[in-house]
PDB file of N, CA and C in Angstrom:
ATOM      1  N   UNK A   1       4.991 -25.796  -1.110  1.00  0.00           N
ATOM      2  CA  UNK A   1       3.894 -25.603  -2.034  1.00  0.00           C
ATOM      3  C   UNK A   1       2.779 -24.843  -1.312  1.00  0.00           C
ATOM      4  N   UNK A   2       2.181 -23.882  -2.361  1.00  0.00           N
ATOM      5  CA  UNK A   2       0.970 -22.879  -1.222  1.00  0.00           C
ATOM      6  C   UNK A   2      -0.336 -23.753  -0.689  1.00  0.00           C
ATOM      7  N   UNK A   3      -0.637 -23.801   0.119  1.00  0.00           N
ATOM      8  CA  UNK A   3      -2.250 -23.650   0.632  1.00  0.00           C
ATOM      9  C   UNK A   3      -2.922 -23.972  -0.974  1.00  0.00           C
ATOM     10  N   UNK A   4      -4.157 -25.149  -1.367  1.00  0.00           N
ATOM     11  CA  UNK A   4      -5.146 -24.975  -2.083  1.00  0.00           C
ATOM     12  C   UNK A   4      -6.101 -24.439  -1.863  1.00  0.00           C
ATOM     13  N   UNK A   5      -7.134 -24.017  -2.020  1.00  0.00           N
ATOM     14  CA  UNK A   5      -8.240 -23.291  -1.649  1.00  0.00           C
ATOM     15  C   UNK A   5      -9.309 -23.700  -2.533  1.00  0.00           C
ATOM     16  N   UNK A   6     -10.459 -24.367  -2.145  1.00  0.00           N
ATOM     17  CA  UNK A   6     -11.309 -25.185  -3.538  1.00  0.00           C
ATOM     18  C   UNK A   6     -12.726 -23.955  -3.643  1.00  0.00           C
ATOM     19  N   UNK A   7     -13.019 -23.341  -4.999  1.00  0.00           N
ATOM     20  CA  UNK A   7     -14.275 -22.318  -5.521  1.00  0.00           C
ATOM     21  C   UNK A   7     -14.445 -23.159  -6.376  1.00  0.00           C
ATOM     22  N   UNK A   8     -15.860 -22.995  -6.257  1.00  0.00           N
ATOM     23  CA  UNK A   8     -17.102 -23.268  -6.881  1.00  0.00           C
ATOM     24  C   UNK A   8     -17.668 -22.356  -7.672  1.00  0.00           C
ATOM     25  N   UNK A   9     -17.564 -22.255  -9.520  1.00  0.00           N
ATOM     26  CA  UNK A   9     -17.976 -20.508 -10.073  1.00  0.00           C
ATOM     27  C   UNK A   9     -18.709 -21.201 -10.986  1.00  0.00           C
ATOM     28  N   UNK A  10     -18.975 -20.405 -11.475  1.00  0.00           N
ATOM     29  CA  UNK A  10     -20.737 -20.244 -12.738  1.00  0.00           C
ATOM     30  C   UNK A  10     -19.938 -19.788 -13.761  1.00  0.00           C
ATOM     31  N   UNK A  11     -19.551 -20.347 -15.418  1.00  0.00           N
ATOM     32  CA  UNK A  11     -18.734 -19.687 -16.165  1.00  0.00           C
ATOM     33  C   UNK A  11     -19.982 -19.521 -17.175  1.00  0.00           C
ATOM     34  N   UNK A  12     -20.188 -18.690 -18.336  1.00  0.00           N
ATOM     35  CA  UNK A  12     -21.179 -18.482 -19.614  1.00  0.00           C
ATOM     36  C   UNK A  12     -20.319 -19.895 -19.743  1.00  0.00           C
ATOM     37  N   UNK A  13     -21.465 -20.689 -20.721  1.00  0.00           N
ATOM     38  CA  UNK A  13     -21.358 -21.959 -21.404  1.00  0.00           C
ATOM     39  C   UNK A  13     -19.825 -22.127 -22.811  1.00  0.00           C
ATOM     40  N   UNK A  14     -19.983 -20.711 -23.621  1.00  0.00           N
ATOM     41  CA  UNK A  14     -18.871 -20.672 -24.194  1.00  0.00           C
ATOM     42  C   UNK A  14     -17.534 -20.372 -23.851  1.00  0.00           C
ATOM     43  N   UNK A  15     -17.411 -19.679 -22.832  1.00  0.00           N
ATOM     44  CA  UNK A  15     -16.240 -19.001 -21.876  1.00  0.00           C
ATOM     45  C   UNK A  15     -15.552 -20.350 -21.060  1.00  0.00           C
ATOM     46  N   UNK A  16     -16.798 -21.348 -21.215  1.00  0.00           N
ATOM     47  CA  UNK A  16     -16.374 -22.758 -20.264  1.00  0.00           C
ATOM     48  C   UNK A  16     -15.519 -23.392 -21.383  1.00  0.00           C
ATOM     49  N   UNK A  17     -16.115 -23.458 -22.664  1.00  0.00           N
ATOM     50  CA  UNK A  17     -15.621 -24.034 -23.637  1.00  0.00           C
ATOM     51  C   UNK A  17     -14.674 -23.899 -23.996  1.00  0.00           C
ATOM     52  N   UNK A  18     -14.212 -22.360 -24.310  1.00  0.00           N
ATOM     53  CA  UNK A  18     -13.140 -21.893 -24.717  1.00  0.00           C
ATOM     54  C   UNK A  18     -11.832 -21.842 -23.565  1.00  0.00           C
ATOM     55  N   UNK A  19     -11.837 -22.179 -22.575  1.00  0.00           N
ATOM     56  CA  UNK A  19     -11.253 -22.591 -21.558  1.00  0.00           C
ATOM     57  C   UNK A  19     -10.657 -23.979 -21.509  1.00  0.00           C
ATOM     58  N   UNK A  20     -11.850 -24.372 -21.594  1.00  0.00           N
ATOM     59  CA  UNK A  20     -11.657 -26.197 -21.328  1.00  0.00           C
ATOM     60  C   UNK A  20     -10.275 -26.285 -23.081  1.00  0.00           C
ATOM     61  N   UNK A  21     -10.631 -25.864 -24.145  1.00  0.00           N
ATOM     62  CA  UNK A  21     -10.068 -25.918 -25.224  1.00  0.00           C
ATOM     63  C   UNK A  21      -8.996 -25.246 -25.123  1.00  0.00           C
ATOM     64  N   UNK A  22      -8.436 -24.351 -24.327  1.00  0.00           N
ATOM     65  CA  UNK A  22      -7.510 -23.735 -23.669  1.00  0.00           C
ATOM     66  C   UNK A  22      -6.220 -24.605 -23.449  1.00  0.00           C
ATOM     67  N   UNK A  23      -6.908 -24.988 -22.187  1.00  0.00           N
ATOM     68  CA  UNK A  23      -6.281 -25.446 -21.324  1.00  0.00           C
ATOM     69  C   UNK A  23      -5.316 -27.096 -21.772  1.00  0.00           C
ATOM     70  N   UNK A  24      -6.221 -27.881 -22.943  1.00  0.00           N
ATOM     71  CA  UNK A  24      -6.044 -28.880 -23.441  1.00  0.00           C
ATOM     72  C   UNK A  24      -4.751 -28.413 -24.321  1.00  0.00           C
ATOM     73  N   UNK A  25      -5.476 -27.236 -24.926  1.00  0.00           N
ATOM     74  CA  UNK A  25      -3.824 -27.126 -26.090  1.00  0.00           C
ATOM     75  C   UNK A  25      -2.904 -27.093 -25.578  1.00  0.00           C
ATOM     76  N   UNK A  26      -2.803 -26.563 -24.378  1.00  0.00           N
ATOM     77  CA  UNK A  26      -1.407 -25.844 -23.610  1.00  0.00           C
ATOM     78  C   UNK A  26      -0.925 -26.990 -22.788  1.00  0.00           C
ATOM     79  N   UNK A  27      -1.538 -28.260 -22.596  1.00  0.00           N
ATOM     80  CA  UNK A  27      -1.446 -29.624 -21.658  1.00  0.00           C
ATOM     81  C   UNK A  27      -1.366 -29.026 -20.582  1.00  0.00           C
ATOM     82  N   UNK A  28      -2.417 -28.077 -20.099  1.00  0.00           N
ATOM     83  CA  UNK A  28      -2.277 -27.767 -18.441  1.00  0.00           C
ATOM     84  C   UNK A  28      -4.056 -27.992 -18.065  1.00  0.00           C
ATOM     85  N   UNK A  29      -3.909 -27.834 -16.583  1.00  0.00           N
ATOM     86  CA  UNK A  29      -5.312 -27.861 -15.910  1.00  0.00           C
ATOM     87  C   UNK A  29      -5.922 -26.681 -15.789  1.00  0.00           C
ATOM     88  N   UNK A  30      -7.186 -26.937 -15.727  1.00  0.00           N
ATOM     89  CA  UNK A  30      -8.061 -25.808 -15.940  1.00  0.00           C
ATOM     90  C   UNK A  30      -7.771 -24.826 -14.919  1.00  0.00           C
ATOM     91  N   UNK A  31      -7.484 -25.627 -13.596  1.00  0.00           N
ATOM     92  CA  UNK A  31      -7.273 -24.375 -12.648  1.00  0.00           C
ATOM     93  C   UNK A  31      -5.943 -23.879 -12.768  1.00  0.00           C
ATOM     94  N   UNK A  32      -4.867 -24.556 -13.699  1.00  0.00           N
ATOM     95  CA  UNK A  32      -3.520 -23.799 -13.683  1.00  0.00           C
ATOM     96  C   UNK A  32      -3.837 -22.570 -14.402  1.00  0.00           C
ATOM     97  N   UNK A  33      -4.687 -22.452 -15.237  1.00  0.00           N
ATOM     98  CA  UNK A  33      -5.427 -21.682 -16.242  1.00  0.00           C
ATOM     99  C   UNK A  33      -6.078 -20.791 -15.503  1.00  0.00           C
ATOM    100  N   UNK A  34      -6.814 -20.978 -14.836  1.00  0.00           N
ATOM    101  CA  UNK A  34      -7.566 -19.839 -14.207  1.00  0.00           C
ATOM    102  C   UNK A  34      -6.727 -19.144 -13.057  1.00  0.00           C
ATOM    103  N   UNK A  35      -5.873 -19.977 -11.965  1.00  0.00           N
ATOM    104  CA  UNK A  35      -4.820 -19.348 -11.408  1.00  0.00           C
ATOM    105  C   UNK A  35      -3.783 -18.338 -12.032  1.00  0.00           C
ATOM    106  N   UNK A  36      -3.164 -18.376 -12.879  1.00  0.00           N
ATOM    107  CA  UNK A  36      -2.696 -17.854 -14.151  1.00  0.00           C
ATOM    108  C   UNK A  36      -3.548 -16.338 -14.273  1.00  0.00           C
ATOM    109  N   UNK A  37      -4.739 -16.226 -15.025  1.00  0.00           N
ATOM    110  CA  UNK A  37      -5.329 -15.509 -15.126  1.00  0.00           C
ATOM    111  C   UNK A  37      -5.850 -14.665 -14.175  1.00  0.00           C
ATOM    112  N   UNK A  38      -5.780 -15.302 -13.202  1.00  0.00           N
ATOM    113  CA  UNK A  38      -6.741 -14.155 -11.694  1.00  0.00           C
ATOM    114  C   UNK A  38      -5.463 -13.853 -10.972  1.00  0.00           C
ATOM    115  N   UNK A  39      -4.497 -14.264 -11.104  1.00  0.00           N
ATOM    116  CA  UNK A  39      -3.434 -13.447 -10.552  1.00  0.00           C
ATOM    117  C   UNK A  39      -3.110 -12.277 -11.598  1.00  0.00           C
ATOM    118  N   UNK A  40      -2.699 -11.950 -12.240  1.00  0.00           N
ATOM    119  CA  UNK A  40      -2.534 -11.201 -13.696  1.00  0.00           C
ATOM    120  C   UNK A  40      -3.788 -10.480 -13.594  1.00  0.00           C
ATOM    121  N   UNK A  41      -5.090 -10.844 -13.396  1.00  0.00           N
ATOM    122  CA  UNK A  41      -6.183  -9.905 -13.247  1.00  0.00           C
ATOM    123  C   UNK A  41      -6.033  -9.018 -12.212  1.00  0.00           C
ATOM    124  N   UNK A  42      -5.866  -9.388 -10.718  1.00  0.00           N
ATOM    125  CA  UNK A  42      -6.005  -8.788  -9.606  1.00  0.00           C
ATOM    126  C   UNK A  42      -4.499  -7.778  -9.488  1.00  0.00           C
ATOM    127  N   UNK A  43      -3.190  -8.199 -10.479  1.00  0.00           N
ATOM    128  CA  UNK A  43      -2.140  -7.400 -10.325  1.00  0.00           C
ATOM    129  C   UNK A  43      -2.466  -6.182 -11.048  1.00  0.00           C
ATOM    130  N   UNK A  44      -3.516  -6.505 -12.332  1.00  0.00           N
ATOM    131  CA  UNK A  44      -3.681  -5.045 -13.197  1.00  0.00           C
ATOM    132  C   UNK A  44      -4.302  -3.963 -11.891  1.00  0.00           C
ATOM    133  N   UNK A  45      -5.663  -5.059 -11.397  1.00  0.00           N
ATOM    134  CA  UNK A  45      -6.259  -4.156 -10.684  1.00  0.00           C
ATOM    135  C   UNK A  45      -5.694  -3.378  -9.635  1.00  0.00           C
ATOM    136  N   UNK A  46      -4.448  -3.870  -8.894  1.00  0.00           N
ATOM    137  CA  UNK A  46      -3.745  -3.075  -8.059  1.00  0.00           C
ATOM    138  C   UNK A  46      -3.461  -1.846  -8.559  1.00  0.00           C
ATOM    139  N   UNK A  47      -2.468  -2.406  -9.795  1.00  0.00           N
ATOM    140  CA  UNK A  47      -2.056  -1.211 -10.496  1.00  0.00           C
ATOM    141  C   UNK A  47      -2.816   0.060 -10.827  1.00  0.00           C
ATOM    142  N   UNK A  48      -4.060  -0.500 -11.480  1.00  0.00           N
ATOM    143  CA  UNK A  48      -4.971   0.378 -11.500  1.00  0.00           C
ATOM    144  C   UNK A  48      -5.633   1.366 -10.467  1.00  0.00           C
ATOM    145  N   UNK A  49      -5.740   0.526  -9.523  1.00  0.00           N
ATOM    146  CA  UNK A  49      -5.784   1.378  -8.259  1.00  0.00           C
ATOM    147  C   UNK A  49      -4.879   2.193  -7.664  1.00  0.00           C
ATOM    148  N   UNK A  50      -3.341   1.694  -8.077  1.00  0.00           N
ATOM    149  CA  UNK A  50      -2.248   2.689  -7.492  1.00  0.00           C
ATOM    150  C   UNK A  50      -2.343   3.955  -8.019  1.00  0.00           C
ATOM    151  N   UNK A  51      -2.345   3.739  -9.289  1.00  0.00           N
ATOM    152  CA  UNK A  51      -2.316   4.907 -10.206  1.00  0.00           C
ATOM    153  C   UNK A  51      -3.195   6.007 -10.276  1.00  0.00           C
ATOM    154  N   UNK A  52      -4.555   5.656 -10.069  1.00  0.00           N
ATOM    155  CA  UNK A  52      -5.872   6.698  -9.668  1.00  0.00           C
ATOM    156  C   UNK A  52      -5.743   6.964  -8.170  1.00  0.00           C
ATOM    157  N   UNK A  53      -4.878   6.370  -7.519  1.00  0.00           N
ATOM    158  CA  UNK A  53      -4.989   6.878  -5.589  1.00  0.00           C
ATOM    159  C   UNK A  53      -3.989   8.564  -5.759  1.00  0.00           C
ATOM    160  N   UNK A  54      -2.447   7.561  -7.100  1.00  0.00           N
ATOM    161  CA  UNK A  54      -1.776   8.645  -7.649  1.00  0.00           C
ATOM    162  C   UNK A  54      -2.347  10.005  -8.438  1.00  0.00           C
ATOM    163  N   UNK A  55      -2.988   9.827  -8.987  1.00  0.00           N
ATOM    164  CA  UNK A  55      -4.082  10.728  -9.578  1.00  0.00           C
ATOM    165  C   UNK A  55      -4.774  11.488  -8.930  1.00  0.00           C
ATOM    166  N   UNK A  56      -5.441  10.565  -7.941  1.00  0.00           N
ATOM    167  CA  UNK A  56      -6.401  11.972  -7.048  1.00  0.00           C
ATOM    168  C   UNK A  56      -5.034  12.432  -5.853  1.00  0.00           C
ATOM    169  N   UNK A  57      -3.916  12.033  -5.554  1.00  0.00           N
ATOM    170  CA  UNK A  57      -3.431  12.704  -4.460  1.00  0.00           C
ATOM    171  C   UNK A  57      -2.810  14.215  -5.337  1.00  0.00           C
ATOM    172  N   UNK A  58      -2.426  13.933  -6.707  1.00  0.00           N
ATOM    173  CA  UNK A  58      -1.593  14.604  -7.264  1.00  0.00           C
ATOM    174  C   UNK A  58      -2.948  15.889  -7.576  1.00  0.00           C
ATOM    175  N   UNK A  59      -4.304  15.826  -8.088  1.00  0.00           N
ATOM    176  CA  UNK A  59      -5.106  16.174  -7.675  1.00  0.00           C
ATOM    177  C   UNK A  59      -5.358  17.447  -6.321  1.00  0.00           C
ATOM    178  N   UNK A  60      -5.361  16.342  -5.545  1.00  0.00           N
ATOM    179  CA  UNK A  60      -5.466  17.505  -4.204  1.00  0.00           C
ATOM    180  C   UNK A  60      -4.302  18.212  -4.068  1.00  0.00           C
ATOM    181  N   UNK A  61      -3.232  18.173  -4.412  1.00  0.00           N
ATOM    182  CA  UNK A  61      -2.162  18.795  -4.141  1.00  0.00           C
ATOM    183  C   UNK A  61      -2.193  20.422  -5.359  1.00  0.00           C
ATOM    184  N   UNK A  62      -2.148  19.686  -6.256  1.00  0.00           N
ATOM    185  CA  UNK A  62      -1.799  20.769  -7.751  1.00  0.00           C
ATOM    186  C   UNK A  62      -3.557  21.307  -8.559  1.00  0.00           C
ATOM    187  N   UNK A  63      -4.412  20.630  -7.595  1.00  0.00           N
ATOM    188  CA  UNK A  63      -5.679  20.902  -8.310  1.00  0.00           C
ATOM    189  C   UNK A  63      -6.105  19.889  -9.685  1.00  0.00           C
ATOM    190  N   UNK A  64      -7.173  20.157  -9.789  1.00  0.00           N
ATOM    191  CA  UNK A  64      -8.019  19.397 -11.601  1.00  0.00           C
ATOM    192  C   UNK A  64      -6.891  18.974 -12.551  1.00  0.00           C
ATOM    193  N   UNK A  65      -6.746  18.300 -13.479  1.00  0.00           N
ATOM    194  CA  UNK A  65      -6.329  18.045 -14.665  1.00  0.00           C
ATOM    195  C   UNK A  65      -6.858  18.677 -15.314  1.00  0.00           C
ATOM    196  N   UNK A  66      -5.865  19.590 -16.404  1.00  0.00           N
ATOM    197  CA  UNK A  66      -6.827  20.584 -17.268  1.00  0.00           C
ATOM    198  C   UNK A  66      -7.161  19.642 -18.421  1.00  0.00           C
ATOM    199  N   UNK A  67      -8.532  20.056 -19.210  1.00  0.00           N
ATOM    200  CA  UNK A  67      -8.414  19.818 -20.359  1.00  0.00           C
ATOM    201  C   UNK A  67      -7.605  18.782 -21.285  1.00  0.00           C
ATOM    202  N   UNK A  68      -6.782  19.815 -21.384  1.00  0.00           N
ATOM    203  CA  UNK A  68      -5.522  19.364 -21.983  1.00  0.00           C
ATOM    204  C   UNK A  68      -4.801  18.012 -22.153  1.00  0.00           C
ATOM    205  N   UNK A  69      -4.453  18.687 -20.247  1.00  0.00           N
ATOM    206  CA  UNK A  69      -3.864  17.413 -19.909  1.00  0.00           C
ATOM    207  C   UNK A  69      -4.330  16.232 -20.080  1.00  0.00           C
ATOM    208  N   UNK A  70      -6.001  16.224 -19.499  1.00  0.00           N
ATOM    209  CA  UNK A  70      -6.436  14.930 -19.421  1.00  0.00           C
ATOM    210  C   UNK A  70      -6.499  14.356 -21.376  1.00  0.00           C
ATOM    211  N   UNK A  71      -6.929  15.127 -22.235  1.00  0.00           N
ATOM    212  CA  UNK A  71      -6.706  14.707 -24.145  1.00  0.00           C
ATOM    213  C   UNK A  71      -4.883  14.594 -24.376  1.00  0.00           C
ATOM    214  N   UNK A  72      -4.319  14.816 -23.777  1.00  0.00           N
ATOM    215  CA  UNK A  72      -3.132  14.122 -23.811  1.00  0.00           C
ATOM    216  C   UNK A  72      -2.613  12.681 -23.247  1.00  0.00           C
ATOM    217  N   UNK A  73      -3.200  12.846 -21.806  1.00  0.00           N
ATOM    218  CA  UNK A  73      -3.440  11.363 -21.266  1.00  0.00           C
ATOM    219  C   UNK A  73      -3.929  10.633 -21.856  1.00  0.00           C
ATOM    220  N   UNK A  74      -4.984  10.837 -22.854  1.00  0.00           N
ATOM    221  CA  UNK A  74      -5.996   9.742 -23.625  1.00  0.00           C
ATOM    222  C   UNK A  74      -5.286   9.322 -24.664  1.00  0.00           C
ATOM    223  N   UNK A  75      -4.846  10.563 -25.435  1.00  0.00           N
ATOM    224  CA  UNK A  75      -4.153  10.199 -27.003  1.00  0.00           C
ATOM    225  C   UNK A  75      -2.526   8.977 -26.089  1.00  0.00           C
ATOM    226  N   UNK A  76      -1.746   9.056 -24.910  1.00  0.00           N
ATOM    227  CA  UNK A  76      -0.925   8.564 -25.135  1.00  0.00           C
ATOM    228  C   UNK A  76      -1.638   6.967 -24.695  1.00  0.00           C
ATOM    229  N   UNK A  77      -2.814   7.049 -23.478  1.00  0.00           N
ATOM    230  CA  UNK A  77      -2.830   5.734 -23.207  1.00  0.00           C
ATOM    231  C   UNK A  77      -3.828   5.077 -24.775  1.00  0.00           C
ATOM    232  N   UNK A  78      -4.500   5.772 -26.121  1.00  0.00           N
ATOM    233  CA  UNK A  78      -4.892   5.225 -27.165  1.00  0.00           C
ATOM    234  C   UNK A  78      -3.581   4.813 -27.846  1.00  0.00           C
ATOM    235  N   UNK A  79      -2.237   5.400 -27.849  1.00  0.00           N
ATOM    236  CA  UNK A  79      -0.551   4.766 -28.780  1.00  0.00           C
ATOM    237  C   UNK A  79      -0.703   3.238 -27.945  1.00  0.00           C
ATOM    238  N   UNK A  80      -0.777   3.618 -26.726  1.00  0.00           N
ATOM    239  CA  UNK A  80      -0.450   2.165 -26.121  1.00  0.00           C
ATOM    240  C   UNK A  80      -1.064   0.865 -26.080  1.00  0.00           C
ATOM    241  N   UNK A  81      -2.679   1.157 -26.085  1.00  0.00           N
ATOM    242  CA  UNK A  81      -3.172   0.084 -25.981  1.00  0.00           C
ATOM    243  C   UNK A  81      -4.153   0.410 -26.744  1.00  0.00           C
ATOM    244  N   UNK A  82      -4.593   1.464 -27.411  1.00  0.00           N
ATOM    245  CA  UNK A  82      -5.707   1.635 -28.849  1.00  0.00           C
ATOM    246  C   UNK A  82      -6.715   2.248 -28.187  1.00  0.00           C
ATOM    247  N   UNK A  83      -6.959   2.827 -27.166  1.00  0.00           N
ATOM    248  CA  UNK A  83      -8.103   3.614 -26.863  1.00  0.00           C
ATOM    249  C   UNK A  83      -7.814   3.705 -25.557  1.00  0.00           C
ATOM    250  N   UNK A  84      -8.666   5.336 -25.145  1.00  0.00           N
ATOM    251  CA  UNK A  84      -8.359   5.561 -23.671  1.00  0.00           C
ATOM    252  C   UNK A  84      -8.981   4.510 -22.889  1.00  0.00           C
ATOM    253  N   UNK A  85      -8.296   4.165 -21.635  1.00  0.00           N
ATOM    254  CA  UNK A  85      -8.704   3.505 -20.280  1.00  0.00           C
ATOM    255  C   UNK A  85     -10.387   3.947 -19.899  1.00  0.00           C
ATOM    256  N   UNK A  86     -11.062   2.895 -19.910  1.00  0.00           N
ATOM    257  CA  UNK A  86     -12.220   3.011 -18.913  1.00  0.00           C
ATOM    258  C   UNK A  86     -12.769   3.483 -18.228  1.00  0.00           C
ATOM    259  N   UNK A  87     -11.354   2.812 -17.038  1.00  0.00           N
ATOM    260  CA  UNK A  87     -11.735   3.263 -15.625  1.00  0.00           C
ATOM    261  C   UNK A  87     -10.761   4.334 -14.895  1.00  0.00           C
ATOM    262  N   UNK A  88     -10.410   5.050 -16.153  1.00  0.00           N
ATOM    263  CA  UNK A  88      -9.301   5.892 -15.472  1.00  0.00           C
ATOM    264  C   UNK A  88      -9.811   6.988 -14.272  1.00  0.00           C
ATOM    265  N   UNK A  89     -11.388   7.130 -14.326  1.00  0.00           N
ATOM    266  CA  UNK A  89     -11.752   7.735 -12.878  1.00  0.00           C
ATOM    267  C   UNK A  89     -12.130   7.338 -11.815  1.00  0.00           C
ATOM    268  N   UNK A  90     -12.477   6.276 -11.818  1.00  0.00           N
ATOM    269  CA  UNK A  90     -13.094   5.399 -11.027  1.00  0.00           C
ATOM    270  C   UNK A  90     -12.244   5.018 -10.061  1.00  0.00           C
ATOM    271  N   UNK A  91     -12.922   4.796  -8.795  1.00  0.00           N
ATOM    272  CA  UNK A  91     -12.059   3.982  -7.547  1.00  0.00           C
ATOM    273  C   UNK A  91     -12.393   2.840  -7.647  1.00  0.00           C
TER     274      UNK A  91
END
């Protein structure tokens, strides 16, 4: 079994609620709940990061994203998930 590790966090009052009400429906603990979730958070964020490291190397190699390209990138990541990405420039 892994290592526990005990945090101490500040949640908004309803975000606590809707958690705590969470966690009850599903008969699990709050931290199975939040473990759950911050793993799944921090894997998007990898991803996210792989993909823009992919972006700017492909970048330095072939130059800018035209135009184009980049309103094609948007329209396919809006089919997928309903609107372009955020943080698609960002490091």
């Amino acid at each position: 079994m892994p290592e526990k590790v005990k945090f101490s966090v500040s949640l908004d009052a309803e975000l606590g609620k809707a958690l705590r009400q969470f966690a009850a429906a599903e008969d699990e603990q709050i931290s199975s709940v939040i473990s759950r979730a911050l793993e799944q958070y921090l894997d998007d964020r990898r991803l996210i990061r792989a993909g823009l490291r992919a972006m700017a190397d492909y970048e330095r190699e072939y130059g800018p994203f035209s135009e184009e390209e980049m309103a094609e990138a948007d329209a396919r990541v809006a089919g997928l998930f309903g609107q372009p990405g955020e943080e698609r420039r960002t490091a």
